[in-house]
N, C-alpha and C. Protein backbone atom coordinates (compact mmCIF):
# COMPACT_ATOMS: atom_id res chain seq x y z
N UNK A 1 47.73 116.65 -149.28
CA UNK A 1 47.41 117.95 -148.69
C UNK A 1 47.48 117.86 -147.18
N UNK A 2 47.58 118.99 -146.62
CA UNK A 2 47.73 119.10 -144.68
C UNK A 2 46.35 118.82 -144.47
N UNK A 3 46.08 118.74 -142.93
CA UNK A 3 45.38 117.87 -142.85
C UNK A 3 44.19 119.01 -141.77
N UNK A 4 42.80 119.12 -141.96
CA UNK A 4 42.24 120.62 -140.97
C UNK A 4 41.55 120.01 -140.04
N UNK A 5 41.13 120.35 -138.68
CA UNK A 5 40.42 120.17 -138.11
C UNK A 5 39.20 121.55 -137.66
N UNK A 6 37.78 121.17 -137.76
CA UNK A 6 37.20 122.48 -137.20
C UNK A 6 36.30 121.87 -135.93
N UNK A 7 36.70 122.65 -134.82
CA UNK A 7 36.30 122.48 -133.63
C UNK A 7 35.40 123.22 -133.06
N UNK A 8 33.85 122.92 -132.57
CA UNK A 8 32.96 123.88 -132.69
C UNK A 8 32.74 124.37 -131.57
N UNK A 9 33.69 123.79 -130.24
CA UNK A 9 33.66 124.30 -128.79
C UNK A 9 35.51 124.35 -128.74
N UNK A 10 35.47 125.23 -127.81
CA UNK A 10 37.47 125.41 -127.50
C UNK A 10 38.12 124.49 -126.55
N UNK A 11 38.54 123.55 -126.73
CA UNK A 11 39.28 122.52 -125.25
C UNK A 11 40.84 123.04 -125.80
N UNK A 12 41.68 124.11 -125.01
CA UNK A 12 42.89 124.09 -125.33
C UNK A 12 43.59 122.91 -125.40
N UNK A 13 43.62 122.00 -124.55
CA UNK A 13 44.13 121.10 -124.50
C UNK A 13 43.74 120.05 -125.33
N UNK A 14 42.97 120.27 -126.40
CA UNK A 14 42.70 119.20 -127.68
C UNK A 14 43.27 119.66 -128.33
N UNK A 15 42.79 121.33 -128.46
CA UNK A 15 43.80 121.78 -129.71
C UNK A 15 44.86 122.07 -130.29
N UNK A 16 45.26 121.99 -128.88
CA UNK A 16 46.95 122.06 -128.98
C UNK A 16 47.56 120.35 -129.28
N UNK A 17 47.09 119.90 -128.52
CA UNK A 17 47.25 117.95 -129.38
C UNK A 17 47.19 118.01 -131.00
N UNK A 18 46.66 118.64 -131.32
CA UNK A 18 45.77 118.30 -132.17
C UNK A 18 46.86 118.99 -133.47
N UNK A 19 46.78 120.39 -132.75
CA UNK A 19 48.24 121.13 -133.85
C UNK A 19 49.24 120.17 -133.52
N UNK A 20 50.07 120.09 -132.50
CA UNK A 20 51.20 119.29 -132.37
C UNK A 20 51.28 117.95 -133.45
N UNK A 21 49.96 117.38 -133.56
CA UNK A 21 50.12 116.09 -134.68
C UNK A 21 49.84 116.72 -135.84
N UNK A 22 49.70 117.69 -136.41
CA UNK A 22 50.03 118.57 -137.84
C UNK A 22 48.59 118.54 -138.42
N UNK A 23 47.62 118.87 -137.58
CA UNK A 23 46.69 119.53 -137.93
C UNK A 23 45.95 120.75 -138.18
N UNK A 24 45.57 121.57 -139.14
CA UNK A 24 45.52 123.11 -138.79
C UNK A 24 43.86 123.15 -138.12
N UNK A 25 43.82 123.83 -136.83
CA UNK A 25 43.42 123.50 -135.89
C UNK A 25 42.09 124.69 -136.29
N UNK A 26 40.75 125.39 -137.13
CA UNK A 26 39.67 125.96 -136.33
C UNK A 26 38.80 125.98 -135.65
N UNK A 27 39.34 127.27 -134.74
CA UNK A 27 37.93 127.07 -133.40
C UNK A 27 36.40 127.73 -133.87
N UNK A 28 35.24 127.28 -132.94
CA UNK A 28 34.59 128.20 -133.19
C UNK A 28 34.43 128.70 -131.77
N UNK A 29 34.48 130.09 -131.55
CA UNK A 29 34.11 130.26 -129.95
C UNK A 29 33.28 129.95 -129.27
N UNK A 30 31.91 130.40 -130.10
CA UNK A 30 30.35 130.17 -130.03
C UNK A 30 29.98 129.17 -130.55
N UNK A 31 29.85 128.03 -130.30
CA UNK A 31 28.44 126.95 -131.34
C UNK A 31 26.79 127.10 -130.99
N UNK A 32 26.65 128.18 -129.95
CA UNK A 32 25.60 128.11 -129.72
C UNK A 32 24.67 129.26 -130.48
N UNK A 33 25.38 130.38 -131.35
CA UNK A 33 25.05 131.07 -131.76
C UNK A 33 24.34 132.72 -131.02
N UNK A 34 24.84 132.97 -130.02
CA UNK A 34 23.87 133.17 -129.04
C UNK A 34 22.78 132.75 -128.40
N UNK A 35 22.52 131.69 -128.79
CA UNK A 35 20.84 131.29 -127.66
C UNK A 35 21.29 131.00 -126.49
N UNK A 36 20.42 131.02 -125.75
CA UNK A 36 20.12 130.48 -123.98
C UNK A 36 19.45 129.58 -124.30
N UNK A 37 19.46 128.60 -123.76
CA UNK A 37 18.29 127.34 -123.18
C UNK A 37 18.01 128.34 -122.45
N UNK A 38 16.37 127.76 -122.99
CA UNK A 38 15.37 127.72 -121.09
C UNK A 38 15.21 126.77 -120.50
N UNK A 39 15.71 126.91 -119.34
CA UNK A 39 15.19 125.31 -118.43
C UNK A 39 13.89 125.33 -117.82
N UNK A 40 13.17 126.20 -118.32
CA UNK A 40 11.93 125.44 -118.23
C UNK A 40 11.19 124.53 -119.38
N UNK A 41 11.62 124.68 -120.41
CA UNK A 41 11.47 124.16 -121.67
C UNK A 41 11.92 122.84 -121.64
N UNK A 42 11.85 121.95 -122.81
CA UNK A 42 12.64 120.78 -122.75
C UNK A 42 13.59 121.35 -123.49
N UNK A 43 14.83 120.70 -123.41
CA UNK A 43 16.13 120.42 -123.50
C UNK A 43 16.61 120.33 -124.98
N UNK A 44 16.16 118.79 -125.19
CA UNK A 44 16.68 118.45 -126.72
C UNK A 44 16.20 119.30 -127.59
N UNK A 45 14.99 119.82 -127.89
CA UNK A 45 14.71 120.11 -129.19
C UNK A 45 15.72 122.11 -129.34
N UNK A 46 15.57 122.60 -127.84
CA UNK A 46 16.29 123.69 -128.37
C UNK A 46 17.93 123.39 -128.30
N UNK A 47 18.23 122.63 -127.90
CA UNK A 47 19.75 122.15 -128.00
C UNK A 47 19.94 121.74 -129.76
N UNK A 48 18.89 120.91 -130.03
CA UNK A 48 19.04 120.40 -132.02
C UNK A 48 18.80 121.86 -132.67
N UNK A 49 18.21 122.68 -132.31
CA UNK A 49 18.39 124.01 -132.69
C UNK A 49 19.22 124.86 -133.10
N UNK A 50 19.70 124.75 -131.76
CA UNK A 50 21.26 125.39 -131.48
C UNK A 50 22.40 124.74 -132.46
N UNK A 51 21.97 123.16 -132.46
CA UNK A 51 23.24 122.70 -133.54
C UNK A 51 22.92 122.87 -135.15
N UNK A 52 21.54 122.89 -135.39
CA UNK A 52 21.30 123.28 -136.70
C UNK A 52 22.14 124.73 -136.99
N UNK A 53 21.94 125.85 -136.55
CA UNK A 53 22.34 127.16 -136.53
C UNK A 53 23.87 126.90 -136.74
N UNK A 54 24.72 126.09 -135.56
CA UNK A 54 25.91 126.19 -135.26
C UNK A 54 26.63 125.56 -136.64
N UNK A 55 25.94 124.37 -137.60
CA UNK A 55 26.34 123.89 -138.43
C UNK A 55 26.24 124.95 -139.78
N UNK A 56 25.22 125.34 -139.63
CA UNK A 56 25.85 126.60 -140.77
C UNK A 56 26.79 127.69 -140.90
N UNK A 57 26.83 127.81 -139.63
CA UNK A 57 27.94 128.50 -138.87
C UNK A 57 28.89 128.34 -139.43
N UNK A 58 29.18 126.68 -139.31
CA UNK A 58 30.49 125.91 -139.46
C UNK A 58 31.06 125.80 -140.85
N UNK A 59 30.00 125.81 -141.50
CA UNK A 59 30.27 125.91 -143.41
C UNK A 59 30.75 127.29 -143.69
N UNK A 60 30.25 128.04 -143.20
CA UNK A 60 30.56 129.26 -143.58
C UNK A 60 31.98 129.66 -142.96
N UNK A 61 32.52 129.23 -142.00
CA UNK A 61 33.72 129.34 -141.36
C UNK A 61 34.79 128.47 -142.11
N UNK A 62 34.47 127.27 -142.45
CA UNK A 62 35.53 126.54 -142.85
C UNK A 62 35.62 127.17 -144.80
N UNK A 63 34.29 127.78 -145.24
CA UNK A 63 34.61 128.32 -146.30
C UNK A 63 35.47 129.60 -146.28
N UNK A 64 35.52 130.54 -145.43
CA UNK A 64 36.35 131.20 -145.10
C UNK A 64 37.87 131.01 -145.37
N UNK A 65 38.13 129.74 -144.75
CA UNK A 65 39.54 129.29 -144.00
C UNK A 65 39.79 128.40 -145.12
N UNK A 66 39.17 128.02 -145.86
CA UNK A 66 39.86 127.51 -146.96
C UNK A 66 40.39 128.24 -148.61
N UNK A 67 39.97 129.34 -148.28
CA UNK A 67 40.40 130.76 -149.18
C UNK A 67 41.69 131.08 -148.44
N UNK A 68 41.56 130.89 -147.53
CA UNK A 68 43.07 131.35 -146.87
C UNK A 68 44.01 130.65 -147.02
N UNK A 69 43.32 129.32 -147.00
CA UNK A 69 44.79 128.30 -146.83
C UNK A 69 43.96 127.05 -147.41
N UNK A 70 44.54 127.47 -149.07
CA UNK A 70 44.11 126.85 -149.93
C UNK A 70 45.02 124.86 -149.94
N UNK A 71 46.08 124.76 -149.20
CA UNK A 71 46.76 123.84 -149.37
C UNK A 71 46.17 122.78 -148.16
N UNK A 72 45.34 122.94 -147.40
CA UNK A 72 44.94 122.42 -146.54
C UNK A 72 44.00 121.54 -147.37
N UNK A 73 43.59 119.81 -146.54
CA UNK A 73 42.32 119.60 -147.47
C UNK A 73 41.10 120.01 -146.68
N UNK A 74 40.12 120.81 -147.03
CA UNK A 74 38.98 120.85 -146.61
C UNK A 74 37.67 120.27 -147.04
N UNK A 75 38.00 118.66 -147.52
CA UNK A 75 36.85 118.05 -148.17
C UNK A 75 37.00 116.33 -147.44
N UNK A 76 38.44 116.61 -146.21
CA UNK A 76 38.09 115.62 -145.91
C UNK A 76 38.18 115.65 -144.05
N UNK A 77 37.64 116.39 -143.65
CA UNK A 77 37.94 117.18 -141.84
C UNK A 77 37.29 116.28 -141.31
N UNK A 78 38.45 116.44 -140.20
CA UNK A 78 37.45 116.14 -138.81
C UNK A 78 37.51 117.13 -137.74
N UNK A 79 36.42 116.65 -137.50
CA UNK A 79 35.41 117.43 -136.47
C UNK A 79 35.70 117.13 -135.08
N UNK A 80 35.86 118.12 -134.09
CA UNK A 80 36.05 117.59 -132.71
C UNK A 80 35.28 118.54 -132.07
N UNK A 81 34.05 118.03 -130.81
CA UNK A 81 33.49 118.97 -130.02
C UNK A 81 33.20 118.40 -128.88
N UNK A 82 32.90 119.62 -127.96
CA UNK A 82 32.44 118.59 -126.15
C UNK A 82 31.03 119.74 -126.37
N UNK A 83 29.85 118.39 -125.79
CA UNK A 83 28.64 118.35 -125.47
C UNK A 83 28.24 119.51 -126.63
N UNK A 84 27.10 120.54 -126.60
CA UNK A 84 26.42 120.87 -127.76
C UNK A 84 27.77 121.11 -129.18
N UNK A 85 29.35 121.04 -128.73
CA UNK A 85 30.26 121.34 -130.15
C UNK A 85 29.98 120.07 -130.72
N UNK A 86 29.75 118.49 -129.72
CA UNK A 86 29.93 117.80 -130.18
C UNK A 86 28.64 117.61 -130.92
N UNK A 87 27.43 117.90 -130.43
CA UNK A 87 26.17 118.06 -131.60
C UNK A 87 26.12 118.82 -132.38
N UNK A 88 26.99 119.64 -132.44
CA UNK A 88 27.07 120.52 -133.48
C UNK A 88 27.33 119.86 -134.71
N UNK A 89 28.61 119.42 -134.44
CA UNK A 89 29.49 118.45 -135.11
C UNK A 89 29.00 117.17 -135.98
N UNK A 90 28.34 116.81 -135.46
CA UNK A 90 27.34 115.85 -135.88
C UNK A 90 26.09 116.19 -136.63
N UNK A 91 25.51 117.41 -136.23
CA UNK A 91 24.73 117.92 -137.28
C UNK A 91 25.30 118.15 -138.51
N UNK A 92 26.53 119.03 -138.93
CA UNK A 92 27.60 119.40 -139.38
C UNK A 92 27.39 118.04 -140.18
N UNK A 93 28.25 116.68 -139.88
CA UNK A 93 28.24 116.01 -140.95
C UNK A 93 27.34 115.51 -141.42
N UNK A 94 25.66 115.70 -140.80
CA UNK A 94 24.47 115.26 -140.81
C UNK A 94 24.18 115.79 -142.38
N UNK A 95 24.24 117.30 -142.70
CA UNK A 95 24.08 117.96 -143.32
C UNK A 95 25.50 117.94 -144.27
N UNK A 96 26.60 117.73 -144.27
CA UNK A 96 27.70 117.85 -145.32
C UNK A 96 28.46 116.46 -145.28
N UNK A 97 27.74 115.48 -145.55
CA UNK A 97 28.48 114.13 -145.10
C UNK A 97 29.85 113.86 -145.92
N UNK A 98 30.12 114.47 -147.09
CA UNK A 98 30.81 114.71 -148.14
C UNK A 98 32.10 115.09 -147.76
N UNK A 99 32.09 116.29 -146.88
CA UNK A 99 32.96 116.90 -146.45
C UNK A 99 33.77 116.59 -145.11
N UNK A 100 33.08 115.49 -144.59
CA UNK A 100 33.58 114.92 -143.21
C UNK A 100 34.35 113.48 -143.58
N UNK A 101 35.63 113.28 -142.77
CA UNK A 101 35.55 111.70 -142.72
C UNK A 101 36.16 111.37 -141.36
N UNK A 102 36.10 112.23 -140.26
CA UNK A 102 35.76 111.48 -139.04
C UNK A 102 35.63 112.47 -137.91
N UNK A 103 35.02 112.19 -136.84
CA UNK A 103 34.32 112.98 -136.11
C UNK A 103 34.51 112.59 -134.51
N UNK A 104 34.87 113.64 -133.82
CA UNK A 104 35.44 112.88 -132.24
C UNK A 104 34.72 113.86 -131.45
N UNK A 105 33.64 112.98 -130.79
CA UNK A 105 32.64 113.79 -129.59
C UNK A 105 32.91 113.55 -128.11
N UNK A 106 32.82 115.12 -127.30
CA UNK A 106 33.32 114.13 -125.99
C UNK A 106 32.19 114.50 -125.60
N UNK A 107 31.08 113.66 -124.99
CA UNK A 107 29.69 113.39 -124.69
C UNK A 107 28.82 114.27 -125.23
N UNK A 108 28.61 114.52 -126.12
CA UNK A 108 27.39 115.08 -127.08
C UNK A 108 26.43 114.20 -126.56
N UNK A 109 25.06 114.48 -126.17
CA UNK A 109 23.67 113.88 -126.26
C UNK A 109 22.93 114.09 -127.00
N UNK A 110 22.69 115.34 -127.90
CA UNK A 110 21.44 115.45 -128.44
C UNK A 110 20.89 115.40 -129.86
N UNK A 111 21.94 114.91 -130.85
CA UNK A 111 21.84 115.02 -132.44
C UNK A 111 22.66 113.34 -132.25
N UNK A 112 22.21 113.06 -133.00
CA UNK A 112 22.27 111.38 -133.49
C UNK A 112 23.74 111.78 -134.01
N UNK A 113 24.70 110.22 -133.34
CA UNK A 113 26.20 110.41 -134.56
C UNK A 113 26.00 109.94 -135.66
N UNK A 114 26.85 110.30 -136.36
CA UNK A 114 26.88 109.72 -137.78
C UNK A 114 26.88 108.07 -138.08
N UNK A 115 25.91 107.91 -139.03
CA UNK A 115 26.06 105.88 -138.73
C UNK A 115 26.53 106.00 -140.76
N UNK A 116 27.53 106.21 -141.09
CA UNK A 116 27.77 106.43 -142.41
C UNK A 116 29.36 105.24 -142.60
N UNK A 117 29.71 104.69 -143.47
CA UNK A 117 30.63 103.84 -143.82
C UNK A 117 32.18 104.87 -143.93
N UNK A 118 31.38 106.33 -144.31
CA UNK A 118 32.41 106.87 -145.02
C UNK A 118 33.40 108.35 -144.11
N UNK A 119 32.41 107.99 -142.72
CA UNK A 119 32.27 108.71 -141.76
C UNK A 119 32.63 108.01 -140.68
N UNK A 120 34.32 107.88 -139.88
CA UNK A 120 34.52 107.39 -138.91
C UNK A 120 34.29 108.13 -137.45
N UNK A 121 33.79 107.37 -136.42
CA UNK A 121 33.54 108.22 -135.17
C UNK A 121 34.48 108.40 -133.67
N UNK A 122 34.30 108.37 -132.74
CA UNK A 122 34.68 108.10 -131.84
C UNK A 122 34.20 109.11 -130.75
N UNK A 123 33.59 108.68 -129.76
CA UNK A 123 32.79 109.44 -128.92
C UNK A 123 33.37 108.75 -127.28
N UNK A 124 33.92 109.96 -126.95
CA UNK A 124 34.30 109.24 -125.20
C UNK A 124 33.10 110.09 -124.37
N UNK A 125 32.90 108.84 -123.42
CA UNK A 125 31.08 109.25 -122.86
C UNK A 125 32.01 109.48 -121.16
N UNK A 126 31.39 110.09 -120.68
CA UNK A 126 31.49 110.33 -119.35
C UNK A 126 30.18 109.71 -118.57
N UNK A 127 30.23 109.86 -117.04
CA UNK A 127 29.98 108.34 -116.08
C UNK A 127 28.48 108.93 -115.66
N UNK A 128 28.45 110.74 -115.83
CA UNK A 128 27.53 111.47 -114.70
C UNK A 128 26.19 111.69 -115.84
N UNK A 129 25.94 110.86 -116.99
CA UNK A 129 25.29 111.94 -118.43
C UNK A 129 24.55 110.49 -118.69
N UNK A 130 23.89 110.91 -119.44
CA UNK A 130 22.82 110.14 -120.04
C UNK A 130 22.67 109.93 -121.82
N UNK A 131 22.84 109.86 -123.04
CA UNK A 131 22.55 110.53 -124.24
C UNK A 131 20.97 110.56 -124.26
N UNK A 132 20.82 111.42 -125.28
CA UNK A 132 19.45 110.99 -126.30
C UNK A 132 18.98 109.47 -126.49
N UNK A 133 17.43 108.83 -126.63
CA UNK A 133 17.39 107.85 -127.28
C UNK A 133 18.17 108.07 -128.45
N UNK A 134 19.01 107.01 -129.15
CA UNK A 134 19.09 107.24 -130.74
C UNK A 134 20.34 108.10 -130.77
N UNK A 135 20.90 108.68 -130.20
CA UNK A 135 22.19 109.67 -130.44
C UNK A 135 23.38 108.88 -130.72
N UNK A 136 23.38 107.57 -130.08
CA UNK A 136 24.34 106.65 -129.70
C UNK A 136 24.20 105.43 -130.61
N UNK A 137 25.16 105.01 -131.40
CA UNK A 137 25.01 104.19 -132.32
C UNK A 137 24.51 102.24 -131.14
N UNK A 138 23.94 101.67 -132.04
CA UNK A 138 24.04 100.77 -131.16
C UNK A 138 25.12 99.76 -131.99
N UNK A 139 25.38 98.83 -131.12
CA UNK A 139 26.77 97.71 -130.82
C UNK A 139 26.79 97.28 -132.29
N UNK A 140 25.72 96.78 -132.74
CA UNK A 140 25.64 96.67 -134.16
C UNK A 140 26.02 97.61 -135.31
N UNK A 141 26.01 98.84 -134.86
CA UNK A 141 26.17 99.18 -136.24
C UNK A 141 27.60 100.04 -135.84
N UNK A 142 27.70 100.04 -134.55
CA UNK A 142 29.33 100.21 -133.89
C UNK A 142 30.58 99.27 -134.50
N UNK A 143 29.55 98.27 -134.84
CA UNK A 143 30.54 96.98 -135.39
C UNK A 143 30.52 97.58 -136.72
N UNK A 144 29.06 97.88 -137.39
CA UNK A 144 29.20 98.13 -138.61
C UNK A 144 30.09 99.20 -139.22
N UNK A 145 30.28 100.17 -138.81
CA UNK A 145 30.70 101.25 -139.13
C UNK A 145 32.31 101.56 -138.62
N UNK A 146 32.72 100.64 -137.56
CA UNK A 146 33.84 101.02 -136.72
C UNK A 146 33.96 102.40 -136.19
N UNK A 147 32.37 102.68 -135.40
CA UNK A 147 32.50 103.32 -134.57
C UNK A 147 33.11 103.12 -133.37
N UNK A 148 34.16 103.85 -132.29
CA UNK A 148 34.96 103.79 -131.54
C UNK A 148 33.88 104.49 -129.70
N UNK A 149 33.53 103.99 -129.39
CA UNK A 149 33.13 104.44 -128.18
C UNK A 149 34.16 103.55 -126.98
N UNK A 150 34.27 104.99 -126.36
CA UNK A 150 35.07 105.43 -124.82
C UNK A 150 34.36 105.51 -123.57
N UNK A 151 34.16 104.73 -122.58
CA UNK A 151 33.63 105.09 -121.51
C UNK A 151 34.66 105.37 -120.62
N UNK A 152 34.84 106.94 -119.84
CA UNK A 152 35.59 106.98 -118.76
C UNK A 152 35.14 107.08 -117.59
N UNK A 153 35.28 106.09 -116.84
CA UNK A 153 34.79 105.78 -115.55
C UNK A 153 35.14 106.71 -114.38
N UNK A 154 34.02 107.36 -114.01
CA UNK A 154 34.39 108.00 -112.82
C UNK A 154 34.82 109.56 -113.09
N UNK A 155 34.28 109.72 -114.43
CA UNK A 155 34.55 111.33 -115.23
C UNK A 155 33.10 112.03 -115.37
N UNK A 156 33.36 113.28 -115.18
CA UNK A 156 32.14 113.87 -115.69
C UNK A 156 32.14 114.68 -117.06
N UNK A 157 30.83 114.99 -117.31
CA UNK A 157 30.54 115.60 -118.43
C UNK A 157 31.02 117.04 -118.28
N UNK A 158 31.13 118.11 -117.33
CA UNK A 158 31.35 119.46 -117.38
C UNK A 158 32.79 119.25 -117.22
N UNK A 159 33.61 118.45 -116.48
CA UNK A 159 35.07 118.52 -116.49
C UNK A 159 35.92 118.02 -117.92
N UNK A 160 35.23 117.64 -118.84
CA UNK A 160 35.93 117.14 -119.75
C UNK A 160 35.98 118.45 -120.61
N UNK A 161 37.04 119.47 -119.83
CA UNK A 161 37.07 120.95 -120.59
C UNK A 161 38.78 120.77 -120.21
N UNK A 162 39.35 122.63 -120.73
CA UNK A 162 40.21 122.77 -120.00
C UNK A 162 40.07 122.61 -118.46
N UNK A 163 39.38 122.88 -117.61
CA UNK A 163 39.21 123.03 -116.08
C UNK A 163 39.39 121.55 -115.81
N UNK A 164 39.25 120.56 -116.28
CA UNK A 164 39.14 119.48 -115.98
C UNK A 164 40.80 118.71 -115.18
N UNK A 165 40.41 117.67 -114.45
CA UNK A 165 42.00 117.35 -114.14
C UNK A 165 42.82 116.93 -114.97
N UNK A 166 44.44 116.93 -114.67
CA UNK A 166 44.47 116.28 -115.91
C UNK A 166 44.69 114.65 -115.93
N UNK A 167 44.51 114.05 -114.98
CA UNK A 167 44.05 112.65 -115.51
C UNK A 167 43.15 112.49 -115.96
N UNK A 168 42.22 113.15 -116.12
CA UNK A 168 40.94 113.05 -117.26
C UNK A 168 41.64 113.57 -118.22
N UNK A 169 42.47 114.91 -118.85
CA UNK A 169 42.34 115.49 -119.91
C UNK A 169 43.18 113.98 -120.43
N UNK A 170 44.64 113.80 -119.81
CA UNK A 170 45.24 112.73 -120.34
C UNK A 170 44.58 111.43 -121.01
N UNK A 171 43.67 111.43 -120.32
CA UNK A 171 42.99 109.97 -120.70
C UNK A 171 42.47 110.41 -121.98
N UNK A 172 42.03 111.74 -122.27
CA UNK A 172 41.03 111.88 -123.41
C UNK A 172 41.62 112.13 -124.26
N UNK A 173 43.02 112.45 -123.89
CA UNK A 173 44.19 112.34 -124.98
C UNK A 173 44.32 111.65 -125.64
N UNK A 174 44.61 110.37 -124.89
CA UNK A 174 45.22 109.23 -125.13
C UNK A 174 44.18 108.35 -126.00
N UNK A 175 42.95 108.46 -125.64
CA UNK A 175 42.06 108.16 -126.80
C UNK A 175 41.64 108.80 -127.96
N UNK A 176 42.38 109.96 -127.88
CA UNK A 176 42.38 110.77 -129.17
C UNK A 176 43.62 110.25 -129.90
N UNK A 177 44.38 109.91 -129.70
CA UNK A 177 45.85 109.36 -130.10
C UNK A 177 45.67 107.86 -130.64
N UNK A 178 45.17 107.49 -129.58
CA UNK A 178 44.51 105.85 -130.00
C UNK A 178 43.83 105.69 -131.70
N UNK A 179 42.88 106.45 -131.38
CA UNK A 179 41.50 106.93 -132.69
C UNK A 179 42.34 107.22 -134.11
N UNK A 180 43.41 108.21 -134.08
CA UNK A 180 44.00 109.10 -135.07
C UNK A 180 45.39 108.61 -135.55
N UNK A 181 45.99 107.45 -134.83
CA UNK A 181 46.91 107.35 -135.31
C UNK A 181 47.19 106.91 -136.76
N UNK A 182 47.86 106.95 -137.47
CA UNK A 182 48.14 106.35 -138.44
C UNK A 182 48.65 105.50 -139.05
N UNK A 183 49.47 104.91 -138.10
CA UNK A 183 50.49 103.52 -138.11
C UNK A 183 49.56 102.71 -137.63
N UNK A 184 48.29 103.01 -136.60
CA UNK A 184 47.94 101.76 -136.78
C UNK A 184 46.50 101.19 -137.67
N UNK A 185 46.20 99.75 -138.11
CA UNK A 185 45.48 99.53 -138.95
C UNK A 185 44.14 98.47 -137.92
N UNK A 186 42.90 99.25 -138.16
CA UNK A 186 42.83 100.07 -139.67
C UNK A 186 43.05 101.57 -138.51
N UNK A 187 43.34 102.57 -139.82
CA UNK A 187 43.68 103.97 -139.57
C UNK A 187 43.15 104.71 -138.11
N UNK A 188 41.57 104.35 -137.86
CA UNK A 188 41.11 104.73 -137.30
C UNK A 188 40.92 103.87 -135.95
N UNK A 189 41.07 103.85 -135.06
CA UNK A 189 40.80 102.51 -134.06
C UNK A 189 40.58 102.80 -132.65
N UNK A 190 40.56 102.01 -132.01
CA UNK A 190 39.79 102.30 -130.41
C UNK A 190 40.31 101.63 -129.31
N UNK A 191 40.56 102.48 -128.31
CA UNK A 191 41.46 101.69 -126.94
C UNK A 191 41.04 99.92 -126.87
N UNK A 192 42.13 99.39 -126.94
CA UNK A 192 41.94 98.14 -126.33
C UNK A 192 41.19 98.35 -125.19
N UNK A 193 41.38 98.75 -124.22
CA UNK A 193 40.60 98.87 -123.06
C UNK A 193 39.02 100.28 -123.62
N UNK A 194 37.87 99.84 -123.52
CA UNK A 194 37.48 101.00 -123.91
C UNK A 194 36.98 101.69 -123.07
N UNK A 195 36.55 100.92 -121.71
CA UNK A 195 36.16 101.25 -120.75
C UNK A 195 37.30 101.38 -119.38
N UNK A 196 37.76 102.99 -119.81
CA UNK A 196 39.17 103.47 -119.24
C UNK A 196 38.77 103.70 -117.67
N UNK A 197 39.10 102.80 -116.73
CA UNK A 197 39.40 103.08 -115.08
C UNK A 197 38.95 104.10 -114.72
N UNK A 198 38.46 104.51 -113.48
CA UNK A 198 38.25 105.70 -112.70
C UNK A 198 39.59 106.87 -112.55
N UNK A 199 39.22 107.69 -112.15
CA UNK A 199 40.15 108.68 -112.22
C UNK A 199 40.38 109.35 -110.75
N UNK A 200 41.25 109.16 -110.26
CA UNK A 200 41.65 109.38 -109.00
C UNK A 200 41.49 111.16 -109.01
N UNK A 201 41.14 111.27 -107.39
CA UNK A 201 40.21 112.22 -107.30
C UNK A 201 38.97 113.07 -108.11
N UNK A 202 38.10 112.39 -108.91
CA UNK A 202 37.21 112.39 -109.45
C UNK A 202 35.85 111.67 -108.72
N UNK A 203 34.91 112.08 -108.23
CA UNK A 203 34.17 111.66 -107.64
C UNK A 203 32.67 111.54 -108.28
């Protein structure tokens, strides 16, 4: 069967990668559902909020889209989001682990990634951000699981959008390409280098 991706924030420039390698590509516009943070509040717990909401969201969307386009598989997606898409995303397989088998965050902090055998990851972190305790698999079970973590040096967390340069978008390409290819083994895999150089004019 073709192969779907559902994306719970819009990076044109993923998703168009993303179709180009023969993926059928849904967005969601909103993962936040309408809420605002308050910044006077703390942070995480209405951000895990926001991704609880956004993940039902996400079932109900990809049930949609699989009435439509019944030839697609929708029991085995991956997930791609930046910061709350990427907690979304992760809630998402938190809650449908069944339905996921790999998941690409570009700095999500606030919902734990997936630490599942059956659930591959790959998360590129930017230089200016911090995660959650606990969001971030540790080295051990990075080993265990062949989770793929990206550090790009000298990148931030709000530029890793369309607006961003594109020696950042490239780079985040290129570790999306790295992650997804299929020729190489095993299927899923992670820059030799993982900790990708600074990025000229990026400060």
């Amino acid at each position: 069967m073709d192969r779907a991706v559902s994306m719970p924030s819009a990076n044109s420039f993923v998703t168009n990668h993303l179709s180009r390698m023969g993926y059928l590509v849904v967005v969601l516009r909103d993962s936040s559902g309408g809420a605002v943070l308050d910044r006077n509040a703390p942070v995480s717990p209405q951000v895990q909020a926001m991704a609880r909401a956004a993940s039902r969201l996400i079932s109900t969307v990809i049930d949609e889209a699989a009435v439509r386009g019944p030839r697609f598989d929708w029991q085995n997606l991956l997930l791609v989001g930046h910061s709350l898409g990427g907690d979304s995303s992760a809630r998402f397989a938190a809650d449908q682990p069944n339905r996921v088998s790999s998941l690409i965050s570009l700095d999500s902090r606030r919902v734990a990634l997936p630490r599942a055998a059956g659930i591959r990851v790959l998360t590129i972190r930017a230089s200016d951000t911090a995660a959650d305790p606990g969001v971030l698999p540790s080295l051990e079970e990075r080993s265990r699981f062949g989770t793929c973590m990206v550090h790009i040096e000298g990148s931030r967390h709000n530029d890793m959008q369309d607006a961003g340069s594109e020696q950042l978008k490239a780079k985040i390409v290129s570790a999306i390409d790295t992650f997804l290819t299929p020729a190489r083994q095993p299927k899923y895999a992670c820059d030799p280098d993982s900790r990708l150089q600074g990025l000229p004019g990026v400060t």
